[in-house]
Protein backbone atom coordinates (compact mmCIF):
# COMPACT_ATOMS: atom_id res chain seq x y z
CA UNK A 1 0.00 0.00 0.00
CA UNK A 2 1.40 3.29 -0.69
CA UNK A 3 1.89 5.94 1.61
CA UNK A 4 1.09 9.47 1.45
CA UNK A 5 3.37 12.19 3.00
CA UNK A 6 0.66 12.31 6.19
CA UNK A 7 0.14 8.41 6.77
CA UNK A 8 4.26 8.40 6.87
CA UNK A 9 4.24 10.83 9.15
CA UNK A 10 2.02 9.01 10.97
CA UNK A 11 3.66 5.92 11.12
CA UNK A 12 6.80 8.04 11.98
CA UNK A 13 5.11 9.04 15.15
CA UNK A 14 3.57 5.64 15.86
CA UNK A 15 7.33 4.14 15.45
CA UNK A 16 8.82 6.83 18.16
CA UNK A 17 6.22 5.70 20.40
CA UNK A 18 7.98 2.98 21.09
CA UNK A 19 6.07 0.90 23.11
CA UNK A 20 3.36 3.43 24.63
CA UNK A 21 0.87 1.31 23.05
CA UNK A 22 -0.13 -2.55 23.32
CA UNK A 23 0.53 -4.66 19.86
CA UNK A 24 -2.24 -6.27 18.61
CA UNK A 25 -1.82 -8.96 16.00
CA UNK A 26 -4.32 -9.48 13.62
CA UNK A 27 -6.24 -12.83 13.22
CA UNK A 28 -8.02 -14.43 10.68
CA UNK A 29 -11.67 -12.56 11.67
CA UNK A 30 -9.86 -9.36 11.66
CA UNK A 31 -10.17 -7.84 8.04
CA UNK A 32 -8.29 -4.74 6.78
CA UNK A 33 -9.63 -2.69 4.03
CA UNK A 34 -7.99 -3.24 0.89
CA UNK A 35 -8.32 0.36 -0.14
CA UNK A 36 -8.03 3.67 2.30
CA UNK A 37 -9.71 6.66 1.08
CA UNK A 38 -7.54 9.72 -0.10
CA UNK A 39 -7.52 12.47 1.77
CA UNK A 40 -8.33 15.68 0.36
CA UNK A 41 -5.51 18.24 -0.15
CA UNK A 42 -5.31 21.42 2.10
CA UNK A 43 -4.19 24.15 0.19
CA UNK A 44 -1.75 26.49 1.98
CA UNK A 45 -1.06 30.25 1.38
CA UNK A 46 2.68 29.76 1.74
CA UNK A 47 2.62 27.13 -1.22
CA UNK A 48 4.95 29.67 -2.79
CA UNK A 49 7.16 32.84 -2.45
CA UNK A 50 6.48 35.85 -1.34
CA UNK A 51 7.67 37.26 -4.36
CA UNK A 52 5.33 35.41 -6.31
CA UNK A 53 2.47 36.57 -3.82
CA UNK A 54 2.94 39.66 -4.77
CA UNK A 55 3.15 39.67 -8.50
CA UNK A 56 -0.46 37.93 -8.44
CA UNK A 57 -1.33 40.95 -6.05
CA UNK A 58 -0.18 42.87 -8.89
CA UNK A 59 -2.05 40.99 -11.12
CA UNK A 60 -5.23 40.95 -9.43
CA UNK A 61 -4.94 44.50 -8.71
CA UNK A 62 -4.53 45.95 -12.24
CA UNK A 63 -7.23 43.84 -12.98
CA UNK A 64 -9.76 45.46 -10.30
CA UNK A 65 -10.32 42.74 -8.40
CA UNK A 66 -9.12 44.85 -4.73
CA UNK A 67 -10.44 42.10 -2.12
CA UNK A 68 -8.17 39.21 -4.31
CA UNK A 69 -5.35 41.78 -4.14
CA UNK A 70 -5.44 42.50 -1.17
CA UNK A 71 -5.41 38.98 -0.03
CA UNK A 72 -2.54 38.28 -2.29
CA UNK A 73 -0.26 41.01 -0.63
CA UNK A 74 -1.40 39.91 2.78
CA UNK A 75 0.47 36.37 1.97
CA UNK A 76 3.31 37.92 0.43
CA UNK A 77 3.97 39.63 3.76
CA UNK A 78 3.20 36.77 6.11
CA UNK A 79 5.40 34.56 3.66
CA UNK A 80 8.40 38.02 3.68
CA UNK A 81 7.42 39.96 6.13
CA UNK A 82 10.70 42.25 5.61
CA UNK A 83 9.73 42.72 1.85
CA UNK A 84 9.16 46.19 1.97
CA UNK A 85 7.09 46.64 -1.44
CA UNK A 86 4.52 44.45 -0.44
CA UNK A 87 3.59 47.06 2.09
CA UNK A 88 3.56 49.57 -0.69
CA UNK A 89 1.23 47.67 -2.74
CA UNK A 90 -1.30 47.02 0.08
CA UNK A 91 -1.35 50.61 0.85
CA UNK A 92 -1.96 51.58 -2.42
CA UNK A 93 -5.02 49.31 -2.37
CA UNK A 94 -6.17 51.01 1.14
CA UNK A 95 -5.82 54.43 -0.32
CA UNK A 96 -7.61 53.44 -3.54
CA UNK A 97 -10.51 52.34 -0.92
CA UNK A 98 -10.26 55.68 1.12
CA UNK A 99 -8.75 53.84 4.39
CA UNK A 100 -6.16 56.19 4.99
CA UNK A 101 -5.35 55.61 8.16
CA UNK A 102 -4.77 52.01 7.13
CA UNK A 103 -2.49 53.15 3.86
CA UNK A 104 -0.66 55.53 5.93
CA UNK A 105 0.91 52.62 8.49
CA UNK A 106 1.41 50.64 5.60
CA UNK A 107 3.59 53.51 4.12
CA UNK A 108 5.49 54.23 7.95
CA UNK A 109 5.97 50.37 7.90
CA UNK A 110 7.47 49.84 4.71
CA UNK A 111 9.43 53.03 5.30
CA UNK A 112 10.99 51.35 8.70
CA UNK A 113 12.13 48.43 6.63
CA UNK A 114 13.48 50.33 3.19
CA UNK A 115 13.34 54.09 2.68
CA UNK A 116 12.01 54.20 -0.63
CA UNK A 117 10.43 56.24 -3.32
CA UNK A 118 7.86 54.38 -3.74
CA UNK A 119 6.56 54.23 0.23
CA UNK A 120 7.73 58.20 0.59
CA UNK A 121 5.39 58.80 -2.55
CA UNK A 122 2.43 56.52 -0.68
CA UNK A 123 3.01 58.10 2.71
CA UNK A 124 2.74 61.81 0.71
CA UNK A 125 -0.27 61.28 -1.04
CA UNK A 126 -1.72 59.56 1.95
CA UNK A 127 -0.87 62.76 3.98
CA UNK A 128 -2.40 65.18 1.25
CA UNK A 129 -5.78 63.44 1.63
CA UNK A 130 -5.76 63.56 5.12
CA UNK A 131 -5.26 67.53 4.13
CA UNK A 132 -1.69 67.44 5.81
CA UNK A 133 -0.27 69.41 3.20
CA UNK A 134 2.73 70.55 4.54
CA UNK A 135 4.03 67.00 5.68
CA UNK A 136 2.50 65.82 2.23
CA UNK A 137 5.05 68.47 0.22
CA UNK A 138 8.15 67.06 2.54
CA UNK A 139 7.53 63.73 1.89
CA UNK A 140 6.96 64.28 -1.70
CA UNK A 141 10.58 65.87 -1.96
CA UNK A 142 11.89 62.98 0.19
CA UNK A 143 10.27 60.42 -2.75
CA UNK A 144 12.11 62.43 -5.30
CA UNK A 145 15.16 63.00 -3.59
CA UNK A 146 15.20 59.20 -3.70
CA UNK A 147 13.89 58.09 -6.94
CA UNK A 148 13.85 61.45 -9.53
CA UNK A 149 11.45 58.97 -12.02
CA UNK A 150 8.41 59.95 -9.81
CA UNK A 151 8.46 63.20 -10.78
CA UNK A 152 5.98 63.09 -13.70
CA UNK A 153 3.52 60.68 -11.59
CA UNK A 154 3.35 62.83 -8.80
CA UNK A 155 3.16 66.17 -10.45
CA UNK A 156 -0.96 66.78 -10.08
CA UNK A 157 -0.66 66.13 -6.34
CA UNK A 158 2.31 67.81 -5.54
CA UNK A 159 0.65 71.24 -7.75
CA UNK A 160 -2.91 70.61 -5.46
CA UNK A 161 -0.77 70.69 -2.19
CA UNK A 162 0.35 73.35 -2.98
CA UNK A 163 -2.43 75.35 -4.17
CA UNK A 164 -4.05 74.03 -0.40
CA UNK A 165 -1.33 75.99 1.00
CA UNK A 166 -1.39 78.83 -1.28
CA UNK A 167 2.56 78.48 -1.75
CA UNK A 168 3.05 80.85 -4.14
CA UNK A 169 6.74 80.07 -4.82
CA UNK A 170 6.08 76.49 -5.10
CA UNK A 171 3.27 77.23 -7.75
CA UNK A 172 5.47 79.16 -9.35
CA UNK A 173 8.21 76.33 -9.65
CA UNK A 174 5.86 73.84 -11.02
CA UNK A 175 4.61 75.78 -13.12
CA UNK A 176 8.00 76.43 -14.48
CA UNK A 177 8.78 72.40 -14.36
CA UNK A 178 5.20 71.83 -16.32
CA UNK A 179 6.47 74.14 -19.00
CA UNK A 180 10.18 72.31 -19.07
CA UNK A 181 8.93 68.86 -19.32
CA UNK A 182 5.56 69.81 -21.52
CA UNK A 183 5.83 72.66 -23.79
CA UNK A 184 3.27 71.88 -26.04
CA UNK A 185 0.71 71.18 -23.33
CA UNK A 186 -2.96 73.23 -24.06
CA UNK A 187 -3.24 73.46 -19.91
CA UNK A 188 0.71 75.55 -19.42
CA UNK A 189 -0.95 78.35 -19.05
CA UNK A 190 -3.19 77.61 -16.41
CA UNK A 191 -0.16 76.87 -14.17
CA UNK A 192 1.21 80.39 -14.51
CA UNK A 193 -2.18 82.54 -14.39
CA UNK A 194 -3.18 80.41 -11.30
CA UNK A 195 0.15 81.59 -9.38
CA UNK A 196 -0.28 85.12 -10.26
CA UNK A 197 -3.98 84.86 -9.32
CA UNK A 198 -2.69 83.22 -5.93
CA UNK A 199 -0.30 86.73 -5.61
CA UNK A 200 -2.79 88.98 -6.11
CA UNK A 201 -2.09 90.10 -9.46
CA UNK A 202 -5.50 88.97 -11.22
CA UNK A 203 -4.55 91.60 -14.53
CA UNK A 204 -1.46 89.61 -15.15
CA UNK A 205 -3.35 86.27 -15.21
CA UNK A 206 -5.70 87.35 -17.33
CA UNK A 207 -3.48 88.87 -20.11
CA UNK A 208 -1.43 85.20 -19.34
CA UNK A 209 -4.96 83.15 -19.44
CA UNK A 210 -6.29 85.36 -22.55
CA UNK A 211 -3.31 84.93 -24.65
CA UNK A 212 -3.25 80.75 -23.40
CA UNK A 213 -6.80 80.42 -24.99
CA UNK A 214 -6.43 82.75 -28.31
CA UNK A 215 -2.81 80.61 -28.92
CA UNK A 216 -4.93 77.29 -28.41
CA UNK A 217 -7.28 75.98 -30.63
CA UNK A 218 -9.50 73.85 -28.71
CA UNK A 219 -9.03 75.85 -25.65
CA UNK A 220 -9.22 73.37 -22.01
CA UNK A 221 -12.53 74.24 -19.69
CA UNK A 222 -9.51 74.68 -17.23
CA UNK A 223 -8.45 77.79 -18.98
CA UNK A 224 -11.56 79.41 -19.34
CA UNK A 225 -12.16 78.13 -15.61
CA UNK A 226 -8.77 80.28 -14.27
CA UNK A 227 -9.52 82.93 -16.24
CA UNK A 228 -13.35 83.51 -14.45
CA UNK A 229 -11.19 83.49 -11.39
CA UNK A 230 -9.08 86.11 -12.71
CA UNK A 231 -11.99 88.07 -13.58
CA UNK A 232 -13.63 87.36 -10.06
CA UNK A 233 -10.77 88.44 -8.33
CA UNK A 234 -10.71 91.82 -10.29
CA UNK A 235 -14.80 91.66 -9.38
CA UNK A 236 -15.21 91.93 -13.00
CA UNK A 237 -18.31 89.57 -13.18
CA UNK A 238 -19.86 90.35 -16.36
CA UNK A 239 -17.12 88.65 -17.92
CA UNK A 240 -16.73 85.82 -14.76
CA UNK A 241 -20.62 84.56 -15.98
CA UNK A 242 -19.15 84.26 -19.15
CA UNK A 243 -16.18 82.37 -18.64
CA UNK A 244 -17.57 80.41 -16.36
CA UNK A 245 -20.69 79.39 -18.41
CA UNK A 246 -18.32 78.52 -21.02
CA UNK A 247 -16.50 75.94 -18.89
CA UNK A 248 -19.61 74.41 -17.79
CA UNK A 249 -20.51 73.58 -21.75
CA UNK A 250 -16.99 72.12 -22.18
CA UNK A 251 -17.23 70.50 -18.86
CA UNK A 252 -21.03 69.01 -19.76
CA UNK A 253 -19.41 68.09 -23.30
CA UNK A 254 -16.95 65.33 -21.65
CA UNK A 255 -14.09 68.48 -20.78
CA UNK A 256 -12.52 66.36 -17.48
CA UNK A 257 -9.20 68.87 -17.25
CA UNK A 258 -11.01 70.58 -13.93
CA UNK A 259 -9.96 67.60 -12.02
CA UNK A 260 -6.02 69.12 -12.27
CA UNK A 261 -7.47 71.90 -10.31
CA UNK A 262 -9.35 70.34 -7.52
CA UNK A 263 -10.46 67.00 -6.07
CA UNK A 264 -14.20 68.10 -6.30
CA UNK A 265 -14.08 70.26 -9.69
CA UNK A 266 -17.67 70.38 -10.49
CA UNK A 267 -18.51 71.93 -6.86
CA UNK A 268 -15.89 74.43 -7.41
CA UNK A 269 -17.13 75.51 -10.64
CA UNK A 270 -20.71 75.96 -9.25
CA UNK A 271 -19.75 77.80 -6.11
CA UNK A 272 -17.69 80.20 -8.21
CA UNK A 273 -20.64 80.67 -10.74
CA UNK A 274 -23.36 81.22 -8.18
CA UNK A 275 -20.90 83.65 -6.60
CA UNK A 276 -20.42 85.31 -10.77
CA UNK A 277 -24.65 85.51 -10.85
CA UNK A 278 -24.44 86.92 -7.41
CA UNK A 279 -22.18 89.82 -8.91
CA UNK A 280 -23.96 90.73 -11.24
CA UNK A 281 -27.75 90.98 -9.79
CA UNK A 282 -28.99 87.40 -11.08
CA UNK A 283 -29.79 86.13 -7.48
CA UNK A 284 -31.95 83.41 -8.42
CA UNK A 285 -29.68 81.75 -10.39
CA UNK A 286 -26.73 82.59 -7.89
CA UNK A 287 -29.32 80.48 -5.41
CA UNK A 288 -29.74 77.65 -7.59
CA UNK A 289 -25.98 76.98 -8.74
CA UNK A 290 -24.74 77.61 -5.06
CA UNK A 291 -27.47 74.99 -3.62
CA UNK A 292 -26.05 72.31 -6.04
CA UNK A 293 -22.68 73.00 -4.90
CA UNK A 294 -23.10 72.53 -1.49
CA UNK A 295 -25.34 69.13 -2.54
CA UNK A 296 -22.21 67.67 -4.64
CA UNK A 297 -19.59 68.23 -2.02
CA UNK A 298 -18.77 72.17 -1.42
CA UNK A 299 -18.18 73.56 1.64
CA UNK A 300 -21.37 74.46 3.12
CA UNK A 301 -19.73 77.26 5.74
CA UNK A 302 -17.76 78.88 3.09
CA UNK A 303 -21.03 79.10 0.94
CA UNK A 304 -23.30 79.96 3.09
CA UNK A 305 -22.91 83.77 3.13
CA UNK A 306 -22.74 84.24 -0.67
CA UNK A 307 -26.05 81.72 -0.38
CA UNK A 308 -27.84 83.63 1.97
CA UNK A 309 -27.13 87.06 0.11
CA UNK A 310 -28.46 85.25 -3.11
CA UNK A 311 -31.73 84.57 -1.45
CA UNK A 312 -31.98 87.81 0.29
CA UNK A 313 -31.66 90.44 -2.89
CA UNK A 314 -34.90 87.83 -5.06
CA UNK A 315 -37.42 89.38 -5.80
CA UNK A 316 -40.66 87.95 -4.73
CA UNK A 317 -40.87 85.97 -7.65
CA UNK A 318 -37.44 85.19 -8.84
CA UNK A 319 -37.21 83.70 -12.56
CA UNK A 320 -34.37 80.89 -12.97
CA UNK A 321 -32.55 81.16 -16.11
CA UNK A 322 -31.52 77.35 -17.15
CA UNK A 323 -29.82 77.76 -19.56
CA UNK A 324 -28.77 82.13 -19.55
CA UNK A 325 -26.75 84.26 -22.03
CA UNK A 326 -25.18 87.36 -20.72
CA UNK A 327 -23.54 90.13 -22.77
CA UNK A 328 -20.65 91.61 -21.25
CA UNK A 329 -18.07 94.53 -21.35
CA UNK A 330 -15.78 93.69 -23.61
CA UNK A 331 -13.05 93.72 -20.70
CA UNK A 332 -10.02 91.61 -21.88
CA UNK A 333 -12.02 88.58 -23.12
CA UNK A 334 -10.59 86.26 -25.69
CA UNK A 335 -11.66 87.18 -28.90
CA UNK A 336 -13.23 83.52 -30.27
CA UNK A 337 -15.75 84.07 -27.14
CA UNK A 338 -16.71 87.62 -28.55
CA UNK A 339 -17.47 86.12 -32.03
CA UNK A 340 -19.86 83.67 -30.35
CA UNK A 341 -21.06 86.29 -28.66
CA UNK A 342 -21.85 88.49 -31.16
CA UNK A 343 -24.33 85.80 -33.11
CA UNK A 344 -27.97 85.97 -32.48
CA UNK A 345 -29.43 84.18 -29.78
């Protein structure tokens, strides 16, 4: 009869008994079975490397299946538990699901084991969620300090970190690294007139926004986005409805570039065109537009006074505009939007 692996071991244990147990001899009554059952395998999550775990993490990860990755990176560490990118990989996977807390030891643990890149780059983004911007910008320079490759992947973060803090100078200097690495880019401009909207010199970014759009010729809803903040920052809100109203057509037509601006780029847009109605005199729709803002994420405390104002100045029996058309001065705005302008409505 052959023996499996487990019936030797068995018979191992049975031999270094010695003679803890009585020997019985069989007789002629006594019948053995001619045929033992095989037992079913037990599959065990250290059948191979960790290295291998963590490819099919990999695997399973790219392929959206988060619950199997996770899993797999789970073994990898209980099979290496000093591999350091397997923590990496599971934080990733945390942060994807919004568990920061969660991605954020996975980035200090994998940190403790190998200073990397990689886990500086997790622990930075981590921290930038979590709105700790300041850590967030170190630990970005640590990851590129490290490994200079991660500069292009981490560019959009470290530019909204920045914009959290209002660091002018850093702005600045990615706005000048944007340009370096992507001349030809339709957004460059954007980067600049941001900065100089951020120190307080809206006419500059809107001669550098204005000239951005004329130069392009499918202009970005993230131009014409900056530039209404340009506007709004000189209060010049005849031409803020427009440029904002134009974004919201590109942004409706499939337009995603907002999302290099902010993490919620629809509310931003809305709050900042109720706030453009508000200016000039067009309450009700200042109301409307400010109420879906707050309902899609906006901040309700820092919209509540502009939404209370817009409520205050309707008349008893306001009239919402869906869908409104405003002619403005003709203060600085690019001239492609004055030739739609000037067609019949």
């Amino acid at each position: 009869m052959h023996l499996t692996p487990a019936r030797l071991f068995l018979c191992c244990l049975l031999l270094l008994s010695g003679c803890a147990s009585p020997s019985v001899t069989p007789t002629r009554s006594q019948r053995l079975p001619t045929r033992a059952p095989t037992p079913t395998p037990t599959v065990t999550p250290f059948a191979i490397s960790g290295w291998a775990y963590y490819e099919e993490g990999l695997a399973r990860q790219q392929a959206g299946d988060a619950e199997g990755a996770l899993q797999s990176f789970t073994w990898a560490i209980q099979r290496a538990p000093d591999f350091a990118p397997a923590y990496v990989a599971r934080g990733s996977v945390y942060l994807a699901q919004g568990e920061f807390d969660l991605a954020l030891a996975e980035a200090d643990a994998a940190l403790e084991l190998e200073p990397s890149g990689a886990a500086h780059a997790l622990r930075a983004e981590t921290l930038r969620l979590l709105d700790r911007n300041r850590a967030a910008l170190k630990a970005f320079d640590q990851a590129l300090d490290l490994e200079p490759g991660l500069r292009e992947g981490t560019f959009y973060s470290r530019w909204l970190a920045a914009r959290a803090l209002h660091d002018t100078s850093r702005m600045l200097a990615l706005g000048i690294e944007h340009a370096d690495r992507r001349p030809n880019d339709p957004v460059r401009p954007y980067y600049q007139g941001w900065a100089f909207i951020e120190l307080g010199t809206p006419d500059v970014a809107v001669n550098t926004l204005v000239e951005g759009i004329e130069s392009t010729p499918d202009p970005p809803a993230l131009l014409w986005f900056a530039l209404g903040q340009a506007y709004a920052a000189n209060r010049h809100w005849p031409e803020a409805v427009v440029t904002f109203e134009a974004t919201r057509e590109l942004v409706q037509a499939g337009d995603n570039s907002l999302a290099i601006h902010s993490d919620q780029p629809i509310a931003d847009l809305f709050s900042a065109l109720g706030r453009a109605y508000l200016g000039v005199g067009r309450c009700a729709d200042a109301e409307t537009a400010l109420e879906y803002a707050i309902s899609i994420g906006a901040s309700a405390s820092k919209n509540s006074a502009a939404l209370e104002q817009a409520r205050i100045c309707q008349t008893p029996t306001p009239t919402i505009t869906p869908y409104p058309t405003t002619t403005p001065s003709t203060h600085l705005l690019p001239t492609h939007l004055l030739y739609d302008l000037s067609k019949p409505t």
